[in-house]
C-alpha atoms as a PDB file:
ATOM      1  CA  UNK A   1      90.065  95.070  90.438  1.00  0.00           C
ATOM      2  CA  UNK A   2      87.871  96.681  87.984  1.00  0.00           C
ATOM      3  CA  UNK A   3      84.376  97.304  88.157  1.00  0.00           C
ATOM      4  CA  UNK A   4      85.083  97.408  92.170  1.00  0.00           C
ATOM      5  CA  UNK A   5      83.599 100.374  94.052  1.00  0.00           C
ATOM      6  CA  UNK A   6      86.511 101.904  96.463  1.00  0.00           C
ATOM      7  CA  UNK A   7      85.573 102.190 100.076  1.00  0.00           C
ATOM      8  CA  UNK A   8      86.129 105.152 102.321  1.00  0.00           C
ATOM      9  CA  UNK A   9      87.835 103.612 104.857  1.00  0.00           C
ATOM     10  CA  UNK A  10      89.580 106.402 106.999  1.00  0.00           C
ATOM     11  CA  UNK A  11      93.632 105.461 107.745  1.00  0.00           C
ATOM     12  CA  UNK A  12      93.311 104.780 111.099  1.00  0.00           C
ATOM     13  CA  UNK A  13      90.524 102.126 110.124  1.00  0.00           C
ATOM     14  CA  UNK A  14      92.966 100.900 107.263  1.00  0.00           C
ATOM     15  CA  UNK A  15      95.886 100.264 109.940  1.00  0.00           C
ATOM     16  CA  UNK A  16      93.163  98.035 111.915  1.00  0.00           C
ATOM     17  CA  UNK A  17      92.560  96.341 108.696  1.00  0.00           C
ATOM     18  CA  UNK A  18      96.282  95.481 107.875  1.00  0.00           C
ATOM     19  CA  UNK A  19      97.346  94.346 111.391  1.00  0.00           C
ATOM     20  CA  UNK A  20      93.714  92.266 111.325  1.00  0.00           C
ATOM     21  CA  UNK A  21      94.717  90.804 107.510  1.00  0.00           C
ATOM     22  CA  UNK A  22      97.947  90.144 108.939  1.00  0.00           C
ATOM     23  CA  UNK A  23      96.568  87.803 111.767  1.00  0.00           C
ATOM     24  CA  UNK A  24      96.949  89.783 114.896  1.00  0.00           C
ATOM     25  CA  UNK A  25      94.199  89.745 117.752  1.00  0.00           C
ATOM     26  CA  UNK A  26      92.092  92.881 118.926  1.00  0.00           C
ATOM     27  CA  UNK A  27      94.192  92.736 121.710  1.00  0.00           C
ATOM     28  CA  UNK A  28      97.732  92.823 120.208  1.00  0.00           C
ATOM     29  CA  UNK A  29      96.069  95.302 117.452  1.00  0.00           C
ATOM     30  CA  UNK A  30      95.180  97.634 120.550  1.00  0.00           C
ATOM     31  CA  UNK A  31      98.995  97.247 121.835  1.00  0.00           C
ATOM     32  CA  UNK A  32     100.582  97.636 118.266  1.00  0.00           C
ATOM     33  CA  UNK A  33      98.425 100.732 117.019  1.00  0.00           C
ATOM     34  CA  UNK A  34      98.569 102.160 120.819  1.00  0.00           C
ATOM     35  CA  UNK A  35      95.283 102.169 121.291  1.00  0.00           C
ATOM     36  CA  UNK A  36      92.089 101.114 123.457  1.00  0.00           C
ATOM     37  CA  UNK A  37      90.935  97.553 122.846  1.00  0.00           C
ATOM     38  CA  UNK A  38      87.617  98.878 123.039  1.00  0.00           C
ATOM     39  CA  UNK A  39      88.550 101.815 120.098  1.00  0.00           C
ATOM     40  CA  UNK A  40      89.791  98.561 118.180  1.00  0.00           C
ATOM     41  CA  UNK A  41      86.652  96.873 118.437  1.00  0.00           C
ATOM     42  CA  UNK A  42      84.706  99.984 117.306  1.00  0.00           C
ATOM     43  CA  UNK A  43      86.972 100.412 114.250  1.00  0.00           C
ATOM     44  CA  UNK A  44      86.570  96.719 113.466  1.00  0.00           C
ATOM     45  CA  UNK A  45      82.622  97.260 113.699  1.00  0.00           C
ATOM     46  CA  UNK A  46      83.026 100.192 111.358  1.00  0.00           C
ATOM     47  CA  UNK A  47      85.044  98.489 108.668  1.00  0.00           C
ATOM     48  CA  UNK A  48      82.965  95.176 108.491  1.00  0.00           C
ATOM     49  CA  UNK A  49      79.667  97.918 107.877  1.00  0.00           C
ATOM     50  CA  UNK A  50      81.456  99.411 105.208  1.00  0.00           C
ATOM     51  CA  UNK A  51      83.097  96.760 103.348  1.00  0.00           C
ATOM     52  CA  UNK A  52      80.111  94.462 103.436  1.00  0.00           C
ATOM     53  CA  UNK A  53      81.481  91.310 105.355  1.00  0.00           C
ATOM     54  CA  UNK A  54      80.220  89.493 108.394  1.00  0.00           C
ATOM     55  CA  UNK A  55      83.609  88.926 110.594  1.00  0.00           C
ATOM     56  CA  UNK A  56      87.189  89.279 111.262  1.00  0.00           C
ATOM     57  CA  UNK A  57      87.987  86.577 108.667  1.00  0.00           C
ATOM     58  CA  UNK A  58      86.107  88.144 105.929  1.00  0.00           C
ATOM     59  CA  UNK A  59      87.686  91.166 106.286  1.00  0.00           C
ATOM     60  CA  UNK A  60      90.791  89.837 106.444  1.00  0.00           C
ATOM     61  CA  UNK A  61      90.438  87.896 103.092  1.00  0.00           C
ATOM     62  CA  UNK A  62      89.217  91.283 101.784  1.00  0.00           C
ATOM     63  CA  UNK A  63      92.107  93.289 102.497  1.00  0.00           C
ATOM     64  CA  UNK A  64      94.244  90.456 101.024  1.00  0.00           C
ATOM     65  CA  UNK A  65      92.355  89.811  97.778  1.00  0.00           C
ATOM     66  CA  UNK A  66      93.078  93.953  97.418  1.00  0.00           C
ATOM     67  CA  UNK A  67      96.506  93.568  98.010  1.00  0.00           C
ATOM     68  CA  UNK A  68      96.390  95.593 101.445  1.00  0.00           C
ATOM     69  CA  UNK A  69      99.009  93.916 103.113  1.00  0.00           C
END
């Protein structure tokens, strides 16, 4: 979209994001990325900082609005 600053999100962050757009639970995220659920939670913290929303659902509405997923 223009006028839109792009955020630095790294590509592990970015796979969070798209499993998280596409509905998926820390949890199953954890299982589908192969990874800690605790690491998911961490990279969930990270991208809500750096995108500017307040939850999961925000996010999520971000990455679609972008066309993520």
């Amino acid at each position: 979209m223009a006028g839109e600053i792009e955020v630095p999100l790294t590509q592990r962050e970015s796979e969070v994001l798209r499993q998280l757009a596409e509905g998926l639970t820390n949890r199953e995220i954890a299982v589908a990325l192969d990874m800690s659920y605790e690491t998911v939670k961490e990279h969930i913290h990270n991208i809500l900082h750096k995108i500017g929303v307040s939850d999961q659902k925000g996010a999520a509405k971000w990455a679609v609005r972008r066309q993520l997923v």
